[in-house]
C-alpha atoms as a PDB file:
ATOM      1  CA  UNK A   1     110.249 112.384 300.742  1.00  0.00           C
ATOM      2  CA  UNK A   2     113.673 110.599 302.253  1.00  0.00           C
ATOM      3  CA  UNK A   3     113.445 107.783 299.963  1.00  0.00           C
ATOM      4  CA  UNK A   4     113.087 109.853 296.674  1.00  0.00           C
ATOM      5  CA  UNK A   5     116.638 108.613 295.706  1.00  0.00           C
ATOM      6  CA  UNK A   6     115.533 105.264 294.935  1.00  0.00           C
ATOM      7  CA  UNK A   7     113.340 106.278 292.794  1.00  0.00           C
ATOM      8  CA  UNK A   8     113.689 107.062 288.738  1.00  0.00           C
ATOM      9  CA  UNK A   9     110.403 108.652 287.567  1.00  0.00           C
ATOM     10  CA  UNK A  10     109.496 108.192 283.710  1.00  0.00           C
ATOM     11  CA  UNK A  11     106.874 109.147 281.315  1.00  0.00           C
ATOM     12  CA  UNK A  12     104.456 106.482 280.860  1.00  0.00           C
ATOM     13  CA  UNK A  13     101.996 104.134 282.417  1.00  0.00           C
ATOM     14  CA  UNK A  14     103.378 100.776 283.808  1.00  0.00           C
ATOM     15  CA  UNK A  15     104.277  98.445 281.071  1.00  0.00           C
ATOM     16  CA  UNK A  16     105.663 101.836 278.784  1.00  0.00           C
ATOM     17  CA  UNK A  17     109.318 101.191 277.368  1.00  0.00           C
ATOM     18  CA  UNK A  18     110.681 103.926 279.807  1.00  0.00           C
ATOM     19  CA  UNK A  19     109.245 101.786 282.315  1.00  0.00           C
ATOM     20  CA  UNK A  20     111.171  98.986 280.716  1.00  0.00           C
ATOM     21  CA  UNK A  21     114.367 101.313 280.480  1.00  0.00           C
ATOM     22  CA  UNK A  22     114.313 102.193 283.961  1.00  0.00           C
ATOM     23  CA  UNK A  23     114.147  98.836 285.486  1.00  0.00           C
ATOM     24  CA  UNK A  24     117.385  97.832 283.077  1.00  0.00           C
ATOM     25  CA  UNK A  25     118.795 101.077 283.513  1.00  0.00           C
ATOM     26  CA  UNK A  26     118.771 101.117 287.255  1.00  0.00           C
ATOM     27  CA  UNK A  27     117.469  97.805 288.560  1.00  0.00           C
ATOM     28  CA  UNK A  28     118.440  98.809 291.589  1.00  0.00           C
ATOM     29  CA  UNK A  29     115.799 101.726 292.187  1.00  0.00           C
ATOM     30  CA  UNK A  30     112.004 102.354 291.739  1.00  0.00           C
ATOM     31  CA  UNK A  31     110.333 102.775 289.182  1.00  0.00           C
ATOM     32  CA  UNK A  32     108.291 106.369 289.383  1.00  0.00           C
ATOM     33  CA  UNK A  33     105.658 106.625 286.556  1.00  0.00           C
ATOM     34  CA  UNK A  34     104.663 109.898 285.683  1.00  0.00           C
ATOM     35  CA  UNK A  35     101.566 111.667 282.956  1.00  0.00           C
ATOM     36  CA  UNK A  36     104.293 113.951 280.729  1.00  0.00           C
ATOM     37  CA  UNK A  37     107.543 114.414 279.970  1.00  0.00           C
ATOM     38  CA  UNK A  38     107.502 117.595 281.966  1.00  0.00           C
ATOM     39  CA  UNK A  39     105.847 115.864 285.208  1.00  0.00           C
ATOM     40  CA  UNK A  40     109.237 113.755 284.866  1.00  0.00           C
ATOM     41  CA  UNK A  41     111.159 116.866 284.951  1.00  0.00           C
ATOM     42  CA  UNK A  42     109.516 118.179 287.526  1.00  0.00           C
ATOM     43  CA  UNK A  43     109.678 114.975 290.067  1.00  0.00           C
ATOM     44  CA  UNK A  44     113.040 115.426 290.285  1.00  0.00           C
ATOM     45  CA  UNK A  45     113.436 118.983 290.360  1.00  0.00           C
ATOM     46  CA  UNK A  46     110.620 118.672 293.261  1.00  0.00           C
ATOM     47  CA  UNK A  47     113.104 115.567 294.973  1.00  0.00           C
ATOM     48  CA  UNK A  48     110.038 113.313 294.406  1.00  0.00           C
ATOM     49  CA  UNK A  49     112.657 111.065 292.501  1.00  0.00           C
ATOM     50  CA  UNK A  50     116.484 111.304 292.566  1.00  0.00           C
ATOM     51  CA  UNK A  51     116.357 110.571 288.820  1.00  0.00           C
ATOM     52  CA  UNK A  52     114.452 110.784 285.431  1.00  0.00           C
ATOM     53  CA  UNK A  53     114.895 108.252 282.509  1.00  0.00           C
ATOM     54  CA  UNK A  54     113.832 110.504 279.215  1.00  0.00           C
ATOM     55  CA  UNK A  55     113.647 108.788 275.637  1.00  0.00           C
ATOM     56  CA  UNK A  56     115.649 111.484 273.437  1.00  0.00           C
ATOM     57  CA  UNK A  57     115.523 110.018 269.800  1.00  0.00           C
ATOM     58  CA  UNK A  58     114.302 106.720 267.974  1.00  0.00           C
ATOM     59  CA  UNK A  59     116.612 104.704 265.189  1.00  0.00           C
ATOM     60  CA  UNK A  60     113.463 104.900 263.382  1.00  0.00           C
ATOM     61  CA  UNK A  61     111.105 107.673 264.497  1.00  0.00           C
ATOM     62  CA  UNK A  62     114.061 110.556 264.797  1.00  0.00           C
ATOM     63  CA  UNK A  63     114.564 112.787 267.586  1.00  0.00           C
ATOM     64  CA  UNK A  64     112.000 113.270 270.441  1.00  0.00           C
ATOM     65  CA  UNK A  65     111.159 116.898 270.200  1.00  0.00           C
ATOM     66  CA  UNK A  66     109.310 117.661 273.088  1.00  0.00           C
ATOM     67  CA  UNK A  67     113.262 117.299 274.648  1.00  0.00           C
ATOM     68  CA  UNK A  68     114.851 119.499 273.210  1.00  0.00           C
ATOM     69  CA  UNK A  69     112.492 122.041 274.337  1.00  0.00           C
ATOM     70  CA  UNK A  70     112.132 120.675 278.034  1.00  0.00           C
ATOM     71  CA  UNK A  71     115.946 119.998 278.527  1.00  0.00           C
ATOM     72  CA  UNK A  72     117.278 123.811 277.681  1.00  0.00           C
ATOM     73  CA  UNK A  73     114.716 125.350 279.935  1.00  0.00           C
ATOM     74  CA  UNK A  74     115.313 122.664 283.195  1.00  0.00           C
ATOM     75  CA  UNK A  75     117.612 122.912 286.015  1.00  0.00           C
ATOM     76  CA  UNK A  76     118.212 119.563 285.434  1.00  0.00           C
ATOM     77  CA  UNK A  77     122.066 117.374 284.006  1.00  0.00           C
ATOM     78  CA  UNK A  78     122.457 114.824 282.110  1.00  0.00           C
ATOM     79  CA  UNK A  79     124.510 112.264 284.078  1.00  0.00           C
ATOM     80  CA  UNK A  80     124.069 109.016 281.670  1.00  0.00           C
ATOM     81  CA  UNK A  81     122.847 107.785 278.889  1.00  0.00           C
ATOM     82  CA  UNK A  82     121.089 104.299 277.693  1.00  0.00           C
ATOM     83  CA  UNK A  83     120.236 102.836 274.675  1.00  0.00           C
ATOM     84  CA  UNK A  84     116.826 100.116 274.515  1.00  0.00           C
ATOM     85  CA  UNK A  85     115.750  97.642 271.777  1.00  0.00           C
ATOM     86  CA  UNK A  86     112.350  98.462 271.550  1.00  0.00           C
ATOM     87  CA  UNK A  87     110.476  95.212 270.128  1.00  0.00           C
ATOM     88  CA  UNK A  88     106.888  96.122 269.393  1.00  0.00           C
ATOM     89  CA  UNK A  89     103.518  93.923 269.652  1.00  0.00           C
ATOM     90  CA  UNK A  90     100.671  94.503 268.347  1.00  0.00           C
ATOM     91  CA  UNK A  91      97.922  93.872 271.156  1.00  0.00           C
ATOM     92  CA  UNK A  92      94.253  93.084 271.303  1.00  0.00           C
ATOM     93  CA  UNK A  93      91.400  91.829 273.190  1.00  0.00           C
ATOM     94  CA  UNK A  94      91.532  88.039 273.962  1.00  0.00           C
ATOM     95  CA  UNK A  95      89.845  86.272 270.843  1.00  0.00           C
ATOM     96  CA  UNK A  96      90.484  89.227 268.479  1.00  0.00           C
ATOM     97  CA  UNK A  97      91.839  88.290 264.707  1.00  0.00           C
ATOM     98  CA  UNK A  98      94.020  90.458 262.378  1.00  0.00           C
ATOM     99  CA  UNK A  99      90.969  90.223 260.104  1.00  0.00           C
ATOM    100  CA  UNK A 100      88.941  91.842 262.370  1.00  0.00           C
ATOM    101  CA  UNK A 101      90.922  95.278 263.248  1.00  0.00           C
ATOM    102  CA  UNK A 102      90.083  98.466 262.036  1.00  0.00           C
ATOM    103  CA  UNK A 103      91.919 101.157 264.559  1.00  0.00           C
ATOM    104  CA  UNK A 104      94.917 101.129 266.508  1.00  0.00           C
ATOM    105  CA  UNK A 105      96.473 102.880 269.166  1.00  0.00           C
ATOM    106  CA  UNK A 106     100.038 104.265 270.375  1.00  0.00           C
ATOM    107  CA  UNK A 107     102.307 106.949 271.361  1.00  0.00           C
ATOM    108  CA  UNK A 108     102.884 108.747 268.123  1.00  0.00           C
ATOM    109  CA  UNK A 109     106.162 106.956 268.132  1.00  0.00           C
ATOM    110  CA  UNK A 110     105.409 103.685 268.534  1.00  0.00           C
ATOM    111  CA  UNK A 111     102.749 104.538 265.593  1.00  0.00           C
ATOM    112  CA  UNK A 112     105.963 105.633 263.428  1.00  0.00           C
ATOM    113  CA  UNK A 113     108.238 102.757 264.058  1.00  0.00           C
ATOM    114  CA  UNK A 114     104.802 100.213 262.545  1.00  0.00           C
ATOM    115  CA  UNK A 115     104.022 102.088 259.326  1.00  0.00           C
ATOM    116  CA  UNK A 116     104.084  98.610 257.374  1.00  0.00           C
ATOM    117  CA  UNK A 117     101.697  96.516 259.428  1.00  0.00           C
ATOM    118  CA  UNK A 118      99.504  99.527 260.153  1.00  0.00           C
ATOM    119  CA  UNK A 119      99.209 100.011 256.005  1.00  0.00           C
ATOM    120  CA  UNK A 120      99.193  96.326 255.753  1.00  0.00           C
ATOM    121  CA  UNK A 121      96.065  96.013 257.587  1.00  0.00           C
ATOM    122  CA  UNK A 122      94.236  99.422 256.460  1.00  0.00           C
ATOM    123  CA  UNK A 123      93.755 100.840 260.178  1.00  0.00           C
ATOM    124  CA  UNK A 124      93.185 103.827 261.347  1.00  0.00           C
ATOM    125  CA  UNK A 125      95.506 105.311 263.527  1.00  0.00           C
ATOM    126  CA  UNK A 126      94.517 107.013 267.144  1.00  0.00           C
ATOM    127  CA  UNK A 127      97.949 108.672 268.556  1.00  0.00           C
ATOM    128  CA  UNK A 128      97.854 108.259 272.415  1.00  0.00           C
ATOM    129  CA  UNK A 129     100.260 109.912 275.068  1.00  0.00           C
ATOM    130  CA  UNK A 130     102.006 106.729 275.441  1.00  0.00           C
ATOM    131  CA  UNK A 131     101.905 103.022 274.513  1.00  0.00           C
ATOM    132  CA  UNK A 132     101.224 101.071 277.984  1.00  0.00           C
ATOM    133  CA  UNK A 133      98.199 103.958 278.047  1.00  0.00           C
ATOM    134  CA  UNK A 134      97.012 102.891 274.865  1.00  0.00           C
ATOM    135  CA  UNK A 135      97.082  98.983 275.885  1.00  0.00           C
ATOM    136  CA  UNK A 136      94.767 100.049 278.935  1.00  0.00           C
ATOM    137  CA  UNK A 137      92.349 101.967 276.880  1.00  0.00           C
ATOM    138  CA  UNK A 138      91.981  99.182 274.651  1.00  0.00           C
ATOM    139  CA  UNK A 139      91.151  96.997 277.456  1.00  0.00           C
ATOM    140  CA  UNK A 140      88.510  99.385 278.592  1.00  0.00           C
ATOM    141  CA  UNK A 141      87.059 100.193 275.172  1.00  0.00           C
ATOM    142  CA  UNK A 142      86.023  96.228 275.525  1.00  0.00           C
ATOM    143  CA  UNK A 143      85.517  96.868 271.148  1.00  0.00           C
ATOM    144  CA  UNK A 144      88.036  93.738 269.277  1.00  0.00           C
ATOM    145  CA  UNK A 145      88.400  95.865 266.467  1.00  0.00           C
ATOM    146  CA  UNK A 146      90.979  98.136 268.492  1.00  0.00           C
ATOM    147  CA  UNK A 147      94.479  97.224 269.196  1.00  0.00           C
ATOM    148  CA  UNK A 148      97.308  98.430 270.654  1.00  0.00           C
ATOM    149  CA  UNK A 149     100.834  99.134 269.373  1.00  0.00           C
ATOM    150  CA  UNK A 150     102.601  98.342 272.781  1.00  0.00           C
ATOM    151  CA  UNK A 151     105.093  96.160 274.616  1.00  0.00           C
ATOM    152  CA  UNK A 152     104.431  92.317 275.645  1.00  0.00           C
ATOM    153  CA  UNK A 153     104.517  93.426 279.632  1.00  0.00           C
ATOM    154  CA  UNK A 154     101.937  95.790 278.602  1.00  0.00           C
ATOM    155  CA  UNK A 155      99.837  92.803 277.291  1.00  0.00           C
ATOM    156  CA  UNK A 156     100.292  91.084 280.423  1.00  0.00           C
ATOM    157  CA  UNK A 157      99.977  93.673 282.677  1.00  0.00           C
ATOM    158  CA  UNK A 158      96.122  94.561 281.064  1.00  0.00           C
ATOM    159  CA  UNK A 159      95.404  91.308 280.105  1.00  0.00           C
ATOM    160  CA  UNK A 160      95.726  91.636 276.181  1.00  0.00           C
ATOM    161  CA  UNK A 161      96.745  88.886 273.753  1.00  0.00           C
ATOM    162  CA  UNK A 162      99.893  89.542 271.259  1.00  0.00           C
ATOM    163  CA  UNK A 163      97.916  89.412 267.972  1.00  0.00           C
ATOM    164  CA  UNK A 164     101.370  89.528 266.031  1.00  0.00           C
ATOM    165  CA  UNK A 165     105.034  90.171 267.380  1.00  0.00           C
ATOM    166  CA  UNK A 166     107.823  92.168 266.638  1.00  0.00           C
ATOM    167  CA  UNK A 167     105.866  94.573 263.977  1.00  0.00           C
ATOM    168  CA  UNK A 168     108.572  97.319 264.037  1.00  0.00           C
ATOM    169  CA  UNK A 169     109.696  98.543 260.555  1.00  0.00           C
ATOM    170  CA  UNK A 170     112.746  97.337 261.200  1.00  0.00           C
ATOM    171  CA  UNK A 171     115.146  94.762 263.244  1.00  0.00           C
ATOM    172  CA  UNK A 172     117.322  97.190 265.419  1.00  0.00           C
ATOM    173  CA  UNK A 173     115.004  99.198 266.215  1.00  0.00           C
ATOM    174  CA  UNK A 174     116.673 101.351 269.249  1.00  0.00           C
ATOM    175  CA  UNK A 175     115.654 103.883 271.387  1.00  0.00           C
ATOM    176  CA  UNK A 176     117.937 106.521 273.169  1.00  0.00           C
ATOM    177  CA  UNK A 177     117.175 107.314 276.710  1.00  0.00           C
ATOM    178  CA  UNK A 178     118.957 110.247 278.931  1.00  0.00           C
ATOM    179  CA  UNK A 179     119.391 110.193 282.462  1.00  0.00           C
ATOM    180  CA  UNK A 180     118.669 113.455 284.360  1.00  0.00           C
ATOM    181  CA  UNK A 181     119.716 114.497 287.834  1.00  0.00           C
ATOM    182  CA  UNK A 182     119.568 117.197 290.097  1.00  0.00           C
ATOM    183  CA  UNK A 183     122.980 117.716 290.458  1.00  0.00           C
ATOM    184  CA  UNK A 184     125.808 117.386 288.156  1.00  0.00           C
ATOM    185  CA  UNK A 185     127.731 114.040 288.127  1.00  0.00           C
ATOM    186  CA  UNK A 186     130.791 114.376 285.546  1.00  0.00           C
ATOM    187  CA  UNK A 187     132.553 110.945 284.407  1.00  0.00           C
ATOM    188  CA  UNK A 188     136.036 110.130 284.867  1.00  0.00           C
ATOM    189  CA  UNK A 189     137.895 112.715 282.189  1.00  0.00           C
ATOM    190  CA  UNK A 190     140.297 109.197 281.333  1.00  0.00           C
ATOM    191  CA  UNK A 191     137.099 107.107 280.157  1.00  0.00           C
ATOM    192  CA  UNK A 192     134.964 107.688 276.843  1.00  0.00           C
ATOM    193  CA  UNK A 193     132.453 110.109 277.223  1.00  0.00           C
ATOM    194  CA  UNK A 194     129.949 112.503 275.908  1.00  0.00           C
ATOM    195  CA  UNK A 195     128.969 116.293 276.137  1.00  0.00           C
ATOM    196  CA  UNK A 196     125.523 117.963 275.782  1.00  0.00           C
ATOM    197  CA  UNK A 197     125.220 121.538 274.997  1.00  0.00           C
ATOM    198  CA  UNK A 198     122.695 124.365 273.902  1.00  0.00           C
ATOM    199  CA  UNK A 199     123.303 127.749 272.597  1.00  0.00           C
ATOM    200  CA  UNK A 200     121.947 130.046 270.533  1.00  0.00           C
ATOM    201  CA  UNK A 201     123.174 132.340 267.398  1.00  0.00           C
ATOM    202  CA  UNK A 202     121.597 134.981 265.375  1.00  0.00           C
ATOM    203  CA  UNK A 203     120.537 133.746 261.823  1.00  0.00           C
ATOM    204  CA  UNK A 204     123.060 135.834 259.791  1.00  0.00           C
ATOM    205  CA  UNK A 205     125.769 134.413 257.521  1.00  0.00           C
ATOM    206  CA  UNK A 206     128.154 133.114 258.782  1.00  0.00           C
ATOM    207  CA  UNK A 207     126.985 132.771 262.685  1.00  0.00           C
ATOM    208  CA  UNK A 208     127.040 128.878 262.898  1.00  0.00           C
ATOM    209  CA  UNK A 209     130.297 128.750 260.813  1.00  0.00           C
ATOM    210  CA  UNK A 210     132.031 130.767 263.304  1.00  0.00           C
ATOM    211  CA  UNK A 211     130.426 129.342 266.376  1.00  0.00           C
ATOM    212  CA  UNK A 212     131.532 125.841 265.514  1.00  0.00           C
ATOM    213  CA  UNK A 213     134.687 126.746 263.699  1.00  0.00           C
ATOM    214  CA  UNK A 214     136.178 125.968 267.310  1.00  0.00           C
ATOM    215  CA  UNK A 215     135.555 122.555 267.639  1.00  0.00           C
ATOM    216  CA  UNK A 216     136.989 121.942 263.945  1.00  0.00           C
ATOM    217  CA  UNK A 217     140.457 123.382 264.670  1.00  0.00           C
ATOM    218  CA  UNK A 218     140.884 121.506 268.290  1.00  0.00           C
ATOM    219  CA  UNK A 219     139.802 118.214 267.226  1.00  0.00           C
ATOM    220  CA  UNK A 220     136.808 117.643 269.050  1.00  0.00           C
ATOM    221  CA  UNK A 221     134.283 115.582 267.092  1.00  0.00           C
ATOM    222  CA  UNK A 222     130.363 116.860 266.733  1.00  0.00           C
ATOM    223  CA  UNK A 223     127.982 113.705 266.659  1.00  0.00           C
ATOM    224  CA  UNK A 224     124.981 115.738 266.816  1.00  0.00           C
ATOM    225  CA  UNK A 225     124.017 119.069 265.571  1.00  0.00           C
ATOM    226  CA  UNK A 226     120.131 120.194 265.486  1.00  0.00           C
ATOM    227  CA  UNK A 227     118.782 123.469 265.455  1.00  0.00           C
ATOM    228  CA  UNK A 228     115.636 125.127 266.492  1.00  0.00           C
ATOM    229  CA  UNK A 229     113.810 128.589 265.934  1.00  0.00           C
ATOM    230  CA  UNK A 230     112.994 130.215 269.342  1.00  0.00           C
ATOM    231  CA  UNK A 231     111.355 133.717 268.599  1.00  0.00           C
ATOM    232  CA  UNK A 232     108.417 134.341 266.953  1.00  0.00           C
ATOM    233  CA  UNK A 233     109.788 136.003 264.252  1.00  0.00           C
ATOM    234  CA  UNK A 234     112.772 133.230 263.389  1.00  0.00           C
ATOM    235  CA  UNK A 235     114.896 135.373 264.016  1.00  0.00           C
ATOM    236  CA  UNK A 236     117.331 133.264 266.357  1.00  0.00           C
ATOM    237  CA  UNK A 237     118.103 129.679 266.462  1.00  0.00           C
ATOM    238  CA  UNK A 238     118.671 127.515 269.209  1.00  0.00           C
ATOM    239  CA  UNK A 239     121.550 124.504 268.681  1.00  0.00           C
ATOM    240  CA  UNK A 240     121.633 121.130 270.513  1.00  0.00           C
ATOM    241  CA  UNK A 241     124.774 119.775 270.087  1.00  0.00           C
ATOM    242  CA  UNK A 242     126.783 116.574 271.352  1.00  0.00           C
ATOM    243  CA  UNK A 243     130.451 116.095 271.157  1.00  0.00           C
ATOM    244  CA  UNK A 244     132.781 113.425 272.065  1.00  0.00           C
ATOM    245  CA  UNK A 245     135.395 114.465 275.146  1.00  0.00           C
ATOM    246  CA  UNK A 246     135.005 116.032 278.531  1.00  0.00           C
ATOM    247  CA  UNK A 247     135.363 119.854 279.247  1.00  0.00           C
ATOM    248  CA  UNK A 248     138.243 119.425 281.037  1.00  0.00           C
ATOM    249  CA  UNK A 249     140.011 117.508 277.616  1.00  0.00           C
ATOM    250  CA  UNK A 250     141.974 120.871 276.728  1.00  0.00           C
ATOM    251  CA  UNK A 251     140.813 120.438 272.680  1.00  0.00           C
ATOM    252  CA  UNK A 252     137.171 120.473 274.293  1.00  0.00           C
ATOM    253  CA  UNK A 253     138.023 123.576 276.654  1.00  0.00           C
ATOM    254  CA  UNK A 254     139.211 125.738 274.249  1.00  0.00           C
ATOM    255  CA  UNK A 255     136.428 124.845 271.541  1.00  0.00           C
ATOM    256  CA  UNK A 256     133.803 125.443 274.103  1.00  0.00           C
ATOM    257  CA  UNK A 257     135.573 128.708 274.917  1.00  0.00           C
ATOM    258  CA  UNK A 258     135.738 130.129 271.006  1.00  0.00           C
ATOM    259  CA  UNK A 259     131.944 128.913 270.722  1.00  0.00           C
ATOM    260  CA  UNK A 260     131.310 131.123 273.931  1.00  0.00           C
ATOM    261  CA  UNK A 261     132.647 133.988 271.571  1.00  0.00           C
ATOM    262  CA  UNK A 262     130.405 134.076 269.116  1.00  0.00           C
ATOM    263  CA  UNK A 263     127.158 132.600 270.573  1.00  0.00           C
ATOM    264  CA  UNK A 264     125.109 133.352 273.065  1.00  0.00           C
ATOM    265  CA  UNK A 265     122.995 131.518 276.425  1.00  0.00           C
ATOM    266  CA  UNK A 266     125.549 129.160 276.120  1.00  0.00           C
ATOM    267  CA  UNK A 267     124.994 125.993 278.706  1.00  0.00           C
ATOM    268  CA  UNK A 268     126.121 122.408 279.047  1.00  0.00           C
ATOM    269  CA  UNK A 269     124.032 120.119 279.785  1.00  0.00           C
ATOM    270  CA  UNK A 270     125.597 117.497 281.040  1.00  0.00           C
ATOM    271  CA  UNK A 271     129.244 115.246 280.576  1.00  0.00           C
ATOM    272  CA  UNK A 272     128.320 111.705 280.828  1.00  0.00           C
ATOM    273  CA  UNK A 273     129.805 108.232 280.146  1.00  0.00           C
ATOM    274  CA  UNK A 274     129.710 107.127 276.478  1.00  0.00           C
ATOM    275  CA  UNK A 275     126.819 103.992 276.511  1.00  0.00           C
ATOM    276  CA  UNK A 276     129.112 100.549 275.229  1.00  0.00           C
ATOM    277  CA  UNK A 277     126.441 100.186 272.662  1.00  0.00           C
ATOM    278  CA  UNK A 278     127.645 103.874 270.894  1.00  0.00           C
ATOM    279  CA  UNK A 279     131.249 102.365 271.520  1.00  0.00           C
ATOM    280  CA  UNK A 280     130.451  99.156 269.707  1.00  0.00           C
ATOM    281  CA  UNK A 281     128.744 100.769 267.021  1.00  0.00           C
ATOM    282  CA  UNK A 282     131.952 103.116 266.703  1.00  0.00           C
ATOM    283  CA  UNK A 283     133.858  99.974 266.745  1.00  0.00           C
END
């Protein structure tokens, strides 16, 4: 239990692109695999790591849902973020063809990002919880007509051959990645940086228009805005947002402040240095 700072849990098997993104991320500490996204959450609310590496949303499979549910109800901040080329294989027994294939395996993202050469080659998908878990079962299934939609160290690391490389849809393909922690650790106010928030409204005109008129008339600039229903009878709406600035930037202050006036369960999530690669893109 001493050592659970060095640690960085993430949802996957070894070989899963969190595992990848936490060894780039933070080299420096150990990698702490976990079943689910909420068994992440819950290592480092338990202090069995000192931080979690969660994917958030996918240049070409969209957002993540699962966090936008898990985030709002944790104790936990978001202290960084990261963003990670994700270069797909396609993986298969040793002595396996193309030809041969009929099914193939993944995380339902992974599965998303290879629409072309799963179409190409007329196979049937099998959505896994996550893509070093679906190299392993193809390696115990022992059949050649199963692949895997995974990453090359997850060929290596169960002894699968790369049947055919980079298969994503498209070059770029990028994954975002938060960093969670315990306890809140805000970025230097002078240096580029990022704010998470949820809060909800009631769906009646005008609600959102109000809530976010604030942010309009200081300034502060909105680079996400997603919404969610979170009664049973969709009735009230839950908002995700991200903004560029810090809460102690005045502009941001007194945005977050009208927003507190016409919404309610208000909470920030985290401030947290802007990545260089959302800089360059920017730039």
């Amino acid at each position: 239990m001493s050592d659970y700072k060095n640690k960085i849990a993430y949802q996957g098997e070894a070989g899963a692109y969190s595992h990848l993104a936490s060894r780039n991320a933070h080299p420096e500490l150990e990698p702490f695999p976990c079943e689910s996204f909420a068994a992440a959450f819950a290592a480092v609310e338990n202090r069995q790591a000192g931080l979690a590496i969660i994917p958030i949303e996918n240049s070409l499979g969209g957002r993540v849902a699962d966090m936008h549910y898990l985030l709002p109800e944790s104790t936990l901040f978001i202290v960084d973020e990261y963003y990670h080329a994700v270069q797909h294989c396609l993986l298969g027994l040793p002595g396996a063809t193309l030809e041969g294939l009929t099914h193939v395996r993944s995380h339902p993202q992974g599965l998303a990002q290879c629409r072309g050469i799963i179409e190409e080659l007329n196979l049937k998908v099998l959505p896994v919880a996550d893509t070093a878990g679906s190299a392993r079962e193809v390696k115990e299934l022992g059949d050649p007509a199963h692949a895997s939609i995974a990453s090359s160290l997850a060929g290596e690391i169960y002894g699968l051959s790369v049947l055919r490389d980079r298969i994503e849809d498209r070059v770029g393909n990028t994954t975002r990645f938060v960093v969670l922690s315990k306890s809140r650790i805000e970025p230097d106010p002078e240096t580029p940086c990022m704010t998470s928030l949820v809060f909800h409204v009631r769906s009646v005109p005008a609600a959102l228009y109000k809530s976010l008129g604030g942010f309009a008339t200081n300034g502060v600039n909105i680079t996400k805005l997603e919404s969610y229903m979170t009664d049973e009878r969709f009735q009230v709406a839950r908002f995700y947002v991200e903004l560029e600035g810090h809460p102690l930037h005045e502009n941001v202050d007194n945005a977050i402040q009208e927003l507190q006036y016409y919404s309610t369960e208000l909470r920030v999530l985290g401030t947290y240095p802007a990545n260089i690669f959302r800089r360059q893109a920017a730039g």
